[in-house]
C-alpha atoms as a PDB file:
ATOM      1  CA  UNK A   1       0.000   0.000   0.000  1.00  0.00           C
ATOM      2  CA  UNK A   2       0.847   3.668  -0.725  1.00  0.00           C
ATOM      3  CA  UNK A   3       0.310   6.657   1.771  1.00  0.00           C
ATOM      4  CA  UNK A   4      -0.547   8.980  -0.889  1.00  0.00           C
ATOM      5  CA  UNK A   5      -3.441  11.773  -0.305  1.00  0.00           C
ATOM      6  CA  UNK A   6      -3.368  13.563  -3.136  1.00  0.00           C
ATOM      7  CA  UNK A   7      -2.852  17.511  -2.317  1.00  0.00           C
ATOM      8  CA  UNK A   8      -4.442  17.130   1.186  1.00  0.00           C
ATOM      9  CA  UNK A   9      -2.907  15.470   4.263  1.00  0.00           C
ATOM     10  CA  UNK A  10      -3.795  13.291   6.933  1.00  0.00           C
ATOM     11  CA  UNK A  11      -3.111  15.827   9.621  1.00  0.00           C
ATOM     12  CA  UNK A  12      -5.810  18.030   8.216  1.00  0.00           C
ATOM     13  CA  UNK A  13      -8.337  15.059   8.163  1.00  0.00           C
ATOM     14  CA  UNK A  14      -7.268  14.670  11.628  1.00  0.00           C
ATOM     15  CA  UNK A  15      -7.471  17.878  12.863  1.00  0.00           C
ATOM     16  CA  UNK A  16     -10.889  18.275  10.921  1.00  0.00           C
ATOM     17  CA  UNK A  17     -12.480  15.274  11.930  1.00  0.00           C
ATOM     18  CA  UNK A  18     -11.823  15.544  15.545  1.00  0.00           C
ATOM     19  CA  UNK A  19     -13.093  19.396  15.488  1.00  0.00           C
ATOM     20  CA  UNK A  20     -16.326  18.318  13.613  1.00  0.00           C
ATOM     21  CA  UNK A  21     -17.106  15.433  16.293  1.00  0.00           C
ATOM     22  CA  UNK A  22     -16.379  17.942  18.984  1.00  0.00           C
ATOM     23  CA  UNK A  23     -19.210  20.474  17.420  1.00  0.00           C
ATOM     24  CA  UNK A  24     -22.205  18.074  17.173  1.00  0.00           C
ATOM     25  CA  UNK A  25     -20.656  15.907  20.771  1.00  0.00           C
ATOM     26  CA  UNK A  26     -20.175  16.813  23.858  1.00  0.00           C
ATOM     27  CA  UNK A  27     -19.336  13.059  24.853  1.00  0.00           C
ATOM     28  CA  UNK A  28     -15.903  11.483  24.760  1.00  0.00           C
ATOM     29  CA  UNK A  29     -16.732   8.130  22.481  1.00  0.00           C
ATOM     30  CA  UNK A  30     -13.292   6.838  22.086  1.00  0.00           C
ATOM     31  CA  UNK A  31     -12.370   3.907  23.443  1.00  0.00           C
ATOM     32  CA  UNK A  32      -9.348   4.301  25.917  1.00  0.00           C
ATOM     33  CA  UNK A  33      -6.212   4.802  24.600  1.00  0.00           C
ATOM     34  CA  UNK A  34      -4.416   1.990  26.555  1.00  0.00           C
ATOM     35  CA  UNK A  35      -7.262  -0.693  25.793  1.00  0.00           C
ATOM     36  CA  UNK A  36      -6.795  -4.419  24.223  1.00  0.00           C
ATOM     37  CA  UNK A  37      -7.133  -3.914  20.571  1.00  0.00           C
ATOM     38  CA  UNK A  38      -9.982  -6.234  18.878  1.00  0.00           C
ATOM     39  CA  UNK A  39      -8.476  -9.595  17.487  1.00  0.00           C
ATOM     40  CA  UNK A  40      -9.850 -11.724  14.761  1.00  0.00           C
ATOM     41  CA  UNK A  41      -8.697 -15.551  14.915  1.00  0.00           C
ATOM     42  CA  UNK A  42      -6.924 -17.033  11.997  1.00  0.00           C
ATOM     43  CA  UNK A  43      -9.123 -19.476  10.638  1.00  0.00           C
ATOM     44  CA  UNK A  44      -6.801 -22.726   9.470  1.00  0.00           C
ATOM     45  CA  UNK A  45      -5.044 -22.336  13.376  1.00  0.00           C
ATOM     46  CA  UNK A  46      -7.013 -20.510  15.598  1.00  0.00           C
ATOM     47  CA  UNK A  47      -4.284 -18.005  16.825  1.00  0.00           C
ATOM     48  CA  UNK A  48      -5.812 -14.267  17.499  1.00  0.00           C
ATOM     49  CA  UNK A  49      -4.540 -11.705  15.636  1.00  0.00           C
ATOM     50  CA  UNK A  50      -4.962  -7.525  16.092  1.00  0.00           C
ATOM     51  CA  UNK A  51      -6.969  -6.484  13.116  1.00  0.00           C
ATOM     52  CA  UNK A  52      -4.902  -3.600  12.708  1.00  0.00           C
ATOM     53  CA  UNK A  53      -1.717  -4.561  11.238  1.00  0.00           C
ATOM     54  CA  UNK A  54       0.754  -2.059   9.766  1.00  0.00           C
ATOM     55  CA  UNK A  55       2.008  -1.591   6.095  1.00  0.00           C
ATOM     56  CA  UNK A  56       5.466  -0.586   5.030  1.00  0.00           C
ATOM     57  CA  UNK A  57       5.033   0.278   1.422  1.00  0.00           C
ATOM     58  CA  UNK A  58       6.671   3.716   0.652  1.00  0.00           C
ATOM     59  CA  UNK A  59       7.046   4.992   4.554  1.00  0.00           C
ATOM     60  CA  UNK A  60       9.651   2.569   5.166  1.00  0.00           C
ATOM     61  CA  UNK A  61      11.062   3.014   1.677  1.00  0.00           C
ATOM     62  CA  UNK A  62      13.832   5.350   3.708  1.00  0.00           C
ATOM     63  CA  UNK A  63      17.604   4.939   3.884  1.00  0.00           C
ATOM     64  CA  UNK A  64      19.979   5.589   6.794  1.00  0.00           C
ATOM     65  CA  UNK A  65      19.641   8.978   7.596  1.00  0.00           C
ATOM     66  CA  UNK A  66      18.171   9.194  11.305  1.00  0.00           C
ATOM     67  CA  UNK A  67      15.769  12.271  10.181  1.00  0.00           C
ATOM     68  CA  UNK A  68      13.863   9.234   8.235  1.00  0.00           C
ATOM     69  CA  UNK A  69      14.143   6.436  10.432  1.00  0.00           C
ATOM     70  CA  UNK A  70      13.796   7.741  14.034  1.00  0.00           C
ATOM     71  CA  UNK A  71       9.698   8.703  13.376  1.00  0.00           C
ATOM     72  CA  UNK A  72       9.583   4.768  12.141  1.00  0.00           C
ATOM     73  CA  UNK A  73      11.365   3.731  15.303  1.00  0.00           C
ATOM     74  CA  UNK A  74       8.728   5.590  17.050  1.00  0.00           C
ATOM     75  CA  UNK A  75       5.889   4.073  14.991  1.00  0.00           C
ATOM     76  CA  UNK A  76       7.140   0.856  15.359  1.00  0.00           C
ATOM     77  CA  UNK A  77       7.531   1.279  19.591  1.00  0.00           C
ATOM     78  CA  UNK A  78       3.699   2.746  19.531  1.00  0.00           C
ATOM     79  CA  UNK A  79       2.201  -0.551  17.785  1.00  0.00           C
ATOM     80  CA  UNK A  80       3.914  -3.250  19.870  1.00  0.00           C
ATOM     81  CA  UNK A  81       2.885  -0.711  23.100  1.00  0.00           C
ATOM     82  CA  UNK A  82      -0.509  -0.771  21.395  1.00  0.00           C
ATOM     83  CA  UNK A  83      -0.495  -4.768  21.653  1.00  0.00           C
ATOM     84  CA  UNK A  84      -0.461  -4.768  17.178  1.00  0.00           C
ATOM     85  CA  UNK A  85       1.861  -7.607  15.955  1.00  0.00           C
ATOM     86  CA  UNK A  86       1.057  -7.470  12.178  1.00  0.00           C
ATOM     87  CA  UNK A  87       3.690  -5.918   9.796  1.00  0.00           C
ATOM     88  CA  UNK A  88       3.536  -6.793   6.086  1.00  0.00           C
ATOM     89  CA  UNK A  89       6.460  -6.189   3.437  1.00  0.00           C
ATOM     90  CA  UNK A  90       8.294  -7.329   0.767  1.00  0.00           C
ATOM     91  CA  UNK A  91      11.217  -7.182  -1.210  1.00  0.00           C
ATOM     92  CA  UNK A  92       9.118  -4.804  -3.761  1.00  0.00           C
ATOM     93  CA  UNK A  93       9.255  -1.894  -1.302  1.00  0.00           C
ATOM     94  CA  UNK A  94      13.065  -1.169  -2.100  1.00  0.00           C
ATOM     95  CA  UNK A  95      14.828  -0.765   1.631  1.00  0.00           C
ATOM     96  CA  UNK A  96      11.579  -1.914   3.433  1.00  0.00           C
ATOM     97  CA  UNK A  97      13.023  -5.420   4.768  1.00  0.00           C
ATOM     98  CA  UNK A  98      16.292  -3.504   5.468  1.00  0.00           C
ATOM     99  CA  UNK A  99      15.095  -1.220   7.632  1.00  0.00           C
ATOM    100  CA  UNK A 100      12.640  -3.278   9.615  1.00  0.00           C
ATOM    101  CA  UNK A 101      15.340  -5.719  10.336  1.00  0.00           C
ATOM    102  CA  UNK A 102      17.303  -3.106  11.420  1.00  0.00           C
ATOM    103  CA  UNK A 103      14.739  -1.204  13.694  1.00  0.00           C
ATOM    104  CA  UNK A 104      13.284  -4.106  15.168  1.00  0.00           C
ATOM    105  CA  UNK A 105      14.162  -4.556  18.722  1.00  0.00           C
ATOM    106  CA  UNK A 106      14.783  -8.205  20.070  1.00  0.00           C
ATOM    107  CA  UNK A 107      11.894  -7.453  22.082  1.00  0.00           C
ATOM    108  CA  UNK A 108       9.633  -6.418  19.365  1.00  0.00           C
ATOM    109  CA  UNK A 109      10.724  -9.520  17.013  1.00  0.00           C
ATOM    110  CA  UNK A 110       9.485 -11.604  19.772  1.00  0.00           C
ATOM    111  CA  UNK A 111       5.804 -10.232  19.302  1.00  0.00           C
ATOM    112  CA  UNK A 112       5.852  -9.622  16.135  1.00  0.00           C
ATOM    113  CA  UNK A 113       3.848 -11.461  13.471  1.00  0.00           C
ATOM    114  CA  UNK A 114       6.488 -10.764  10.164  1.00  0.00           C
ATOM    115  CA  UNK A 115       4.573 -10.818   6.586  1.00  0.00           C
ATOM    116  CA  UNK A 116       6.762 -10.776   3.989  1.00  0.00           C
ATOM    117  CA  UNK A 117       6.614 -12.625   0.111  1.00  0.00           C
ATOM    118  CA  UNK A 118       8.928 -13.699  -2.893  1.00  0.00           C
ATOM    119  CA  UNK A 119       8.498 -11.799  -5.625  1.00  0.00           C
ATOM    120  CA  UNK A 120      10.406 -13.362  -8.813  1.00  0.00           C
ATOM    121  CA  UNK A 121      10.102 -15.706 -10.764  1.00  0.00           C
ATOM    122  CA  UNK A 122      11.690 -18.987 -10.897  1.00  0.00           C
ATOM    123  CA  UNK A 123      12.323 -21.639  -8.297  1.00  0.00           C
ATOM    124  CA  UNK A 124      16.155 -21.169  -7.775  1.00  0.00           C
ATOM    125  CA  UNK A 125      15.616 -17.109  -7.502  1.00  0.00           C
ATOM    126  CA  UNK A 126      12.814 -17.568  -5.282  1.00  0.00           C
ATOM    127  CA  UNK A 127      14.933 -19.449  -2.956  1.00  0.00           C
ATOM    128  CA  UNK A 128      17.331 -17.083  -3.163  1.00  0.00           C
ATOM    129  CA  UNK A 129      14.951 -14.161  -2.495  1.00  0.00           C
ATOM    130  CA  UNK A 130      13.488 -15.411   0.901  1.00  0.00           C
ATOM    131  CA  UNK A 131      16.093 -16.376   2.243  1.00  0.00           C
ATOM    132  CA  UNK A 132      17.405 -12.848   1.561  1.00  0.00           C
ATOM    133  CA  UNK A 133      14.681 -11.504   3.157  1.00  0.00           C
ATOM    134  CA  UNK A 134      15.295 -13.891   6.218  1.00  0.00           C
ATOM    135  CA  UNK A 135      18.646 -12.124   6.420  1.00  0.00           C
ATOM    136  CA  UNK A 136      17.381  -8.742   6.035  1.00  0.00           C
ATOM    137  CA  UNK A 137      14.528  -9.154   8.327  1.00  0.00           C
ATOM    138  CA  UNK A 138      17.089 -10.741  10.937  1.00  0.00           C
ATOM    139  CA  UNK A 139      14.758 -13.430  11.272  1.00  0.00           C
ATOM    140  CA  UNK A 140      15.068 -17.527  11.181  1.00  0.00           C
ATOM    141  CA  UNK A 141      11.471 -18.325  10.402  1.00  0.00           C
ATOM    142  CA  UNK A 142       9.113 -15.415   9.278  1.00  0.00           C
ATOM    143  CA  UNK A 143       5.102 -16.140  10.696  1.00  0.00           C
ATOM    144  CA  UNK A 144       3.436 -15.507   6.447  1.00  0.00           C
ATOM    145  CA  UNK A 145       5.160 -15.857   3.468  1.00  0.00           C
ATOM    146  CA  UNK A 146       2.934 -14.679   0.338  1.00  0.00           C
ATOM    147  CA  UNK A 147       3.693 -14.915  -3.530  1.00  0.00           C
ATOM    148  CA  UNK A 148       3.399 -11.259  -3.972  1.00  0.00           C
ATOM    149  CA  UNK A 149       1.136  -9.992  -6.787  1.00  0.00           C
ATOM    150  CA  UNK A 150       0.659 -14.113  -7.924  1.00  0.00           C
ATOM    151  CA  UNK A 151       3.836 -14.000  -9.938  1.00  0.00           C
ATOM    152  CA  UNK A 152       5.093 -17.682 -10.430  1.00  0.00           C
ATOM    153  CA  UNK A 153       2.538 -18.450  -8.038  1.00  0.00           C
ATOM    154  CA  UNK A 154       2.562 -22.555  -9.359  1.00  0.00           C
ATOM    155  CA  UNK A 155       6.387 -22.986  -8.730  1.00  0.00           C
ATOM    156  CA  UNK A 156       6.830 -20.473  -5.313  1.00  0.00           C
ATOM    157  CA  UNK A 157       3.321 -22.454  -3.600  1.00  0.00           C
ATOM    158  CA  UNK A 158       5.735 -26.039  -3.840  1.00  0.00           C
ATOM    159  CA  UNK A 159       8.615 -24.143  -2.341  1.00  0.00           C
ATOM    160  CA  UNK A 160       6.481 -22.448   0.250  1.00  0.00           C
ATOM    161  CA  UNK A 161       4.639 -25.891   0.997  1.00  0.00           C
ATOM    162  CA  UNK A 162       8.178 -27.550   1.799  1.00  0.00           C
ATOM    163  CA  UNK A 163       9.282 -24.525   3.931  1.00  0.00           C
ATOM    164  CA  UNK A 164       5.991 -24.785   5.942  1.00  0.00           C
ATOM    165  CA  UNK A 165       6.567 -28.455   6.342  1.00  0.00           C
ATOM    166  CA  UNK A 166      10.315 -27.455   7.812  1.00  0.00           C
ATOM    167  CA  UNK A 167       8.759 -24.455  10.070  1.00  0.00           C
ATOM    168  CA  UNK A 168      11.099 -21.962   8.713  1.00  0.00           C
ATOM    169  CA  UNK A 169       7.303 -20.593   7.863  1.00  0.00           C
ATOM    170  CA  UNK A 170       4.259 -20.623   9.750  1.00  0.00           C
ATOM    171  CA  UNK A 171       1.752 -19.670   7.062  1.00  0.00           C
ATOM    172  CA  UNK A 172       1.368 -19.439   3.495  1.00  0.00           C
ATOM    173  CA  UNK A 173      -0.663 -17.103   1.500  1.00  0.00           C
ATOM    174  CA  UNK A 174      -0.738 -15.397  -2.354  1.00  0.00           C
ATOM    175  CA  UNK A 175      -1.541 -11.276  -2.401  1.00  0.00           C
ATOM    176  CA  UNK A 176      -2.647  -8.683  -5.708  1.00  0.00           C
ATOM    177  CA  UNK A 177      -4.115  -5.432  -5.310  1.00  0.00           C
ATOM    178  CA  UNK A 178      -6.375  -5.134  -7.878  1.00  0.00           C
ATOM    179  CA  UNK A 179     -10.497  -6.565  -8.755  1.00  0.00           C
ATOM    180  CA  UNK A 180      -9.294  -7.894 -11.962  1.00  0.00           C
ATOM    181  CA  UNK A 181      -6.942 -10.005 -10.174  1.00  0.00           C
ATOM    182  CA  UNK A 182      -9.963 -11.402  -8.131  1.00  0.00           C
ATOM    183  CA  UNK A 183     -11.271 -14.352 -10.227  1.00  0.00           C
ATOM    184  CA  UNK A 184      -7.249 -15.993  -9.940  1.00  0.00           C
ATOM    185  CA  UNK A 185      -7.686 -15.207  -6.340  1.00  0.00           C
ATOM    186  CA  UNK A 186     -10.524 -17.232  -6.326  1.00  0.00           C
ATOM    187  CA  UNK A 187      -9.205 -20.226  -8.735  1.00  0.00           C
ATOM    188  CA  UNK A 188      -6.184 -20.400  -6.112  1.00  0.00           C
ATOM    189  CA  UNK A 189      -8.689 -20.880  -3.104  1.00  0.00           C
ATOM    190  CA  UNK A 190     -10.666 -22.956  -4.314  1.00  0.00           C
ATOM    191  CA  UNK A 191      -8.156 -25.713  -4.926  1.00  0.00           C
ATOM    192  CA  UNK A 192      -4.940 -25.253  -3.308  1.00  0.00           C
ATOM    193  CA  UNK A 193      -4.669 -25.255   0.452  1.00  0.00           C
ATOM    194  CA  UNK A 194      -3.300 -21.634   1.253  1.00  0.00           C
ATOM    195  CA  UNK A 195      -3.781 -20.119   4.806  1.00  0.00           C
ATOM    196  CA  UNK A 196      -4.301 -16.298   3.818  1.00  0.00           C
ATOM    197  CA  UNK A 197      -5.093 -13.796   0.517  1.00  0.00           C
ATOM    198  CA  UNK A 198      -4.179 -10.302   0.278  1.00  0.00           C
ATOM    199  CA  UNK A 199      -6.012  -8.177  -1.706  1.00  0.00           C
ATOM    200  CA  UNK A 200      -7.912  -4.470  -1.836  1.00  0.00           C
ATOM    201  CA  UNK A 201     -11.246  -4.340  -0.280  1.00  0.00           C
ATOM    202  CA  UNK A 202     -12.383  -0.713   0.777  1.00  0.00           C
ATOM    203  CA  UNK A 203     -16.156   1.577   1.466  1.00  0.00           C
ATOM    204  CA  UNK A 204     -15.366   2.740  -1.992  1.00  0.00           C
ATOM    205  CA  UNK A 205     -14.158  -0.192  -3.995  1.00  0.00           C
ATOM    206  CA  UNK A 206     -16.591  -3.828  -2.291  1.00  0.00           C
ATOM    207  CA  UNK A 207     -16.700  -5.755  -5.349  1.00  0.00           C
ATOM    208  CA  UNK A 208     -14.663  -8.359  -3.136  1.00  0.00           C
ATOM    209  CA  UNK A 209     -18.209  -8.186  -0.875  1.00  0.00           C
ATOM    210  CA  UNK A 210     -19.619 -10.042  -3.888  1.00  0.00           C
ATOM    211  CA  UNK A 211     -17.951 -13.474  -4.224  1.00  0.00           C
ATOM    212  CA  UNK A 212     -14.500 -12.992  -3.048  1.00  0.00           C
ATOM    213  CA  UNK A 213     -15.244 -12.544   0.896  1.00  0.00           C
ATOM    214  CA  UNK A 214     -17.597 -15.456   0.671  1.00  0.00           C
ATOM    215  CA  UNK A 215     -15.590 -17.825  -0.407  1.00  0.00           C
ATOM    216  CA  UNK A 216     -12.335 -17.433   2.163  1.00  0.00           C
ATOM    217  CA  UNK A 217     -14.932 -17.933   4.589  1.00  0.00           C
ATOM    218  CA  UNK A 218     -15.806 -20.681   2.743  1.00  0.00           C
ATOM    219  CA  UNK A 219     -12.415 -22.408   2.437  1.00  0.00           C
ATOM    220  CA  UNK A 220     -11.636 -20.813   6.173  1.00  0.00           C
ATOM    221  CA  UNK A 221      -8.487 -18.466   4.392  1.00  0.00           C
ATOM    222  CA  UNK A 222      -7.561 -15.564   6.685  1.00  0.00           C
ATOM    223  CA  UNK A 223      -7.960 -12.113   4.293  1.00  0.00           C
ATOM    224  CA  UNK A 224      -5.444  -9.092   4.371  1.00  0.00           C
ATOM    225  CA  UNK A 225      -6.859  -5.818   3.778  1.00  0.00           C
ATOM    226  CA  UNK A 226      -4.647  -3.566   1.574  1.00  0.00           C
ATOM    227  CA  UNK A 227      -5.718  -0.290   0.259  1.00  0.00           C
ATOM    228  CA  UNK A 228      -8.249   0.323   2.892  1.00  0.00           C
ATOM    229  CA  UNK A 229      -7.891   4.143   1.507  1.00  0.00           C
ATOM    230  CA  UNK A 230      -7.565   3.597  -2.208  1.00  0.00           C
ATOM    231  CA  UNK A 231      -3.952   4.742  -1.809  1.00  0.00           C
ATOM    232  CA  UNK A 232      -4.925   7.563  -0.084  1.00  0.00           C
ATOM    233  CA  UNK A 233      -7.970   8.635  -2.778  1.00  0.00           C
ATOM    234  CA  UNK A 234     -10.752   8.891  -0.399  1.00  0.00           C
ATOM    235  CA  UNK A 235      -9.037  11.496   1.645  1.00  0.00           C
ATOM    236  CA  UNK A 236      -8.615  14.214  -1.187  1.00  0.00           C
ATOM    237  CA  UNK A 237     -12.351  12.895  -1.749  1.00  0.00           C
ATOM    238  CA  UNK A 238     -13.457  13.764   1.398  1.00  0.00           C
ATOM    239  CA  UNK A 239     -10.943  17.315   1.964  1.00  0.00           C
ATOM    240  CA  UNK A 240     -14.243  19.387   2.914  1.00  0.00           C
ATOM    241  CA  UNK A 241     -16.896  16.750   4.659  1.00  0.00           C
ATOM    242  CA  UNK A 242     -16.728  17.282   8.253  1.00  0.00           C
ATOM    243  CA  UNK A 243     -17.355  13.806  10.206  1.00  0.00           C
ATOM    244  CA  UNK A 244     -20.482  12.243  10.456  1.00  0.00           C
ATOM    245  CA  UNK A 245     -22.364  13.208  13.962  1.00  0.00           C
ATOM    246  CA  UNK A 246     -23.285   8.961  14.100  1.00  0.00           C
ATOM    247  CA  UNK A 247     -19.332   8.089  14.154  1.00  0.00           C
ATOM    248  CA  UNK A 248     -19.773   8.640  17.389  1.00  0.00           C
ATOM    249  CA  UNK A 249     -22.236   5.607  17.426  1.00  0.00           C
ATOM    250  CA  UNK A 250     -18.860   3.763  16.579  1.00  0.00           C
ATOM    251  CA  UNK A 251     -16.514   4.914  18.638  1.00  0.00           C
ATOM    252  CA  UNK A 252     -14.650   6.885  15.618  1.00  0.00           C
ATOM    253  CA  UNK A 253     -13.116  10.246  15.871  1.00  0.00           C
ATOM    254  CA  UNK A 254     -11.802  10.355  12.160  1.00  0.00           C
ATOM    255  CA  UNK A 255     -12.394   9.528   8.531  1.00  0.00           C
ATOM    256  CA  UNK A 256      -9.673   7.040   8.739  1.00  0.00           C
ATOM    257  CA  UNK A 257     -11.373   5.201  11.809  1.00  0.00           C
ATOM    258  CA  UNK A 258     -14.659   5.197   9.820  1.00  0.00           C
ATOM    259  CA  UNK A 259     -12.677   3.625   6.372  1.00  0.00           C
ATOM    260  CA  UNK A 260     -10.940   1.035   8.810  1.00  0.00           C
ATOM    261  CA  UNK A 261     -14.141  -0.029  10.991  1.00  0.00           C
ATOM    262  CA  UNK A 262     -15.594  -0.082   7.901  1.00  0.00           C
ATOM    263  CA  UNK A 263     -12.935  -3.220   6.231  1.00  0.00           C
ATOM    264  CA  UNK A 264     -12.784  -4.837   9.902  1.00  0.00           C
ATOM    265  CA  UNK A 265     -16.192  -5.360  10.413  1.00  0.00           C
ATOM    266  CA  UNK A 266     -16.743  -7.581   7.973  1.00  0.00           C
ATOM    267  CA  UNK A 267     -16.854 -10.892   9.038  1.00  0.00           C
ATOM    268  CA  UNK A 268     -14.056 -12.468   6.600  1.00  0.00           C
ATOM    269  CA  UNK A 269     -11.464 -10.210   7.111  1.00  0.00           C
ATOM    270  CA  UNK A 270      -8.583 -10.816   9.678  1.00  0.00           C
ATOM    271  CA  UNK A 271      -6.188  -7.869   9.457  1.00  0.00           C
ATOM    272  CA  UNK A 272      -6.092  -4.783   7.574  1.00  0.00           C
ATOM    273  CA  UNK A 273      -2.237  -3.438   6.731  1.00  0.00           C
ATOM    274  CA  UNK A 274      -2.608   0.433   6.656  1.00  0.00           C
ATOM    275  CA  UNK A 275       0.875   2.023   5.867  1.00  0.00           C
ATOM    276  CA  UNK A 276       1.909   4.981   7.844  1.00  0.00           C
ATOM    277  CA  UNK A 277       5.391   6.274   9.024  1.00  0.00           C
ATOM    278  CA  UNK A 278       3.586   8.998  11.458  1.00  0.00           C
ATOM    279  CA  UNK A 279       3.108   8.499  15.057  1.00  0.00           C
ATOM    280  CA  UNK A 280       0.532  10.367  15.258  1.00  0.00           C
ATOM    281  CA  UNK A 281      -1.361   8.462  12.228  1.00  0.00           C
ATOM    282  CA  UNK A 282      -0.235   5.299  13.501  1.00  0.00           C
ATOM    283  CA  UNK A 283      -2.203   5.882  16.632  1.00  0.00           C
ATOM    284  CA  UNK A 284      -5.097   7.157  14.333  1.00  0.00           C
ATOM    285  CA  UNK A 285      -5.206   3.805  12.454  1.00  0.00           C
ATOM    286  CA  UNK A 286      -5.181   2.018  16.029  1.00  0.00           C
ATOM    287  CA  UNK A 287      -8.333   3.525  16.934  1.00  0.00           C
ATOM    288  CA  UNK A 288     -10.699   1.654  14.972  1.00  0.00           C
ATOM    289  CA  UNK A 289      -9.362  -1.750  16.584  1.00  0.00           C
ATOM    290  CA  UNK A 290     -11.112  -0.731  20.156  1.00  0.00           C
ATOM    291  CA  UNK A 291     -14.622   0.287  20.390  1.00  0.00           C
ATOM    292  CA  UNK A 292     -17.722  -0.442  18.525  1.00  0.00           C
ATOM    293  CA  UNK A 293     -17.912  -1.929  15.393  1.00  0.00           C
ATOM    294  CA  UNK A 294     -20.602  -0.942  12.984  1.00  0.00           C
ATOM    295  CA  UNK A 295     -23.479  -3.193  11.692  1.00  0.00           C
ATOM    296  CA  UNK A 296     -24.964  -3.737   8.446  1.00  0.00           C
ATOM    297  CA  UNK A 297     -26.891  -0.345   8.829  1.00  0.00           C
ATOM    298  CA  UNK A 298     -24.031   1.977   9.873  1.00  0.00           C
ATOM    299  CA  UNK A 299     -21.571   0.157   7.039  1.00  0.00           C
ATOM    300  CA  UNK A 300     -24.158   1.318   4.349  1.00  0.00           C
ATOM    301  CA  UNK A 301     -24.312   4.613   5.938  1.00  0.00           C
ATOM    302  CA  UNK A 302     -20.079   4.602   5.513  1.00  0.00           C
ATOM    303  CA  UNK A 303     -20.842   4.018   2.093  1.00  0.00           C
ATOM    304  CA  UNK A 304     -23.042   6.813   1.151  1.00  0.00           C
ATOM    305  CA  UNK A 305     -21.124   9.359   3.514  1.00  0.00           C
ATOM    306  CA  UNK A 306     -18.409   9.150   1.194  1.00  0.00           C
ATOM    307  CA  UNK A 307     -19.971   8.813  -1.782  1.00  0.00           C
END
């Protein structure tokens, strides 16, 4: 995922959503800062995972200067504080892997839950690229490796099977970011055993409502959320709509909060991977994984608010 909002930016959404709620409010709806973020359970094992996970497609895209990496430090000390253990990357994202291996504590690589995939094609090179990634990431087993945008996706699911079996992985999974890429998606599921799909699912873009949705909850596969903002889209959308009075009914104090409640509260989905190199976003994005979740009625009303 991207963090691109084109021409406005997240602080103003912030500031502007919180200001709006405090005009039509005078109650405090948000969930406690400190309290246990909702969990989903991963269907094929049954472990509980934090449905807000955290993305590291273009803010951890940095190099070594400590202007660029010390807010990530920060982010990263926030989300393990928060109780999040979700981070997804890739070799794709440039320095991504790189960084994270380098920023991780030992204490934070003991909580965390490391996505990363292979993203070449071949059997030899994708060999060669994980365990790359192992190195990067400073890690001997990684929790979910995924073949990253389906490329070579026959040849990397035998490799990934074997490394599963030898528990230098604990999951498997395939990712794209696109609806057209949805009907592969769904040929995958449907006959080869995989424990998770990525894939974009947002209040502006539900075809994967349809058929996709249905079916890992079907075949019990775990679903990663990326694009929950459209890369960032729905925010330049939304510049001049102040917040929704009922987002209080929810527990949200932003537009971001409403986008993410919106993505968690559907019954299939495990983990949404919203990427962010901000603090102050970071504990934004957190906030929709306490508090009230919204039903059928208030999801629709998502829909149309930012229609």
């Amino acid at each position: 995922m991207t963090n691109l909002f084109s021409g406005v930016s997240r602080r103003e959404f912030l500031v502007g959503s919180v200001a709006a709620v405090g005009m039509t409010s005078g109650v405090s709806f948000a969930s406690p800062q400190g309290s246990a973020l909702i969990q989903r359970r991963i269907p094929s094992s049954g472990e509980l995972m934090p449905v807000i996970g955290l993305g590291t497609s273009g803010p951890f895209e940095v190099g070594i200067d400590p202007k660029e990496r010390d807010p990530l430090s920060s982010v990263l000390t926030a989300f393990f504080a928060a109780g999040a253990t979700m981070i997804d990357t890739s070799p794709m994202y440039s320095s991504a892997e790189t960084v994270l291996g380098d920023l991780l504590t030992t204490d934070m690589q003991a909580k965390a839950f490391i996505a990363t995939k292979v993203w070449t094609r071949g059997e030899r090179e994708g060999l060669a690229q994980m365990t790359r990634s192992m190195e990067l990431l400073r890690r001997k087993k990684v929790e979910l490796m995924q073949v990253h945008n389906l490329l070579d996706f026959d040849v990397h699911l035998k490799t990934l099977r074997r490394w599963k079996e030898e528990g230098r992985i604990r999951y498997i999974g395939i990712t794209h970011y696109t609806v057209d890429a949805y009907p592969k998606l769904m040929d995958i599921i449907t006959r080869e055993p995989i424990d998770f799909v990525q894939f974009n699912y947002s209040a502006t873009t539900t075809a994967a409502e349809q058929r996709l949705l249905p079916l890992c909850a079907e075949k019990g596969v775990g679903v990663i959320v990326n694009r929950a903002f459209d890369d960032g889209k729905i925010f330049a959308r939304l510049k001049d709509r102040p917040l929704p009075s009922w987002a209080s009914e929810i527990d949200c104090s932003s537009w971001a909060q409403l986008l993410l409640k919106f993505v968690i509260s559907h019954p299939a989905v495990t983990c949404v991977i919203p990427a962010t190199g901000k603090p102050r976003n970071l504990e934004d994005n957190l906030g929709a994984a306490r508090g009230r979740l919204p039903d059928s009625r208030q999801r629709q009303m998502i829909v149309e608010a930012i229609a």
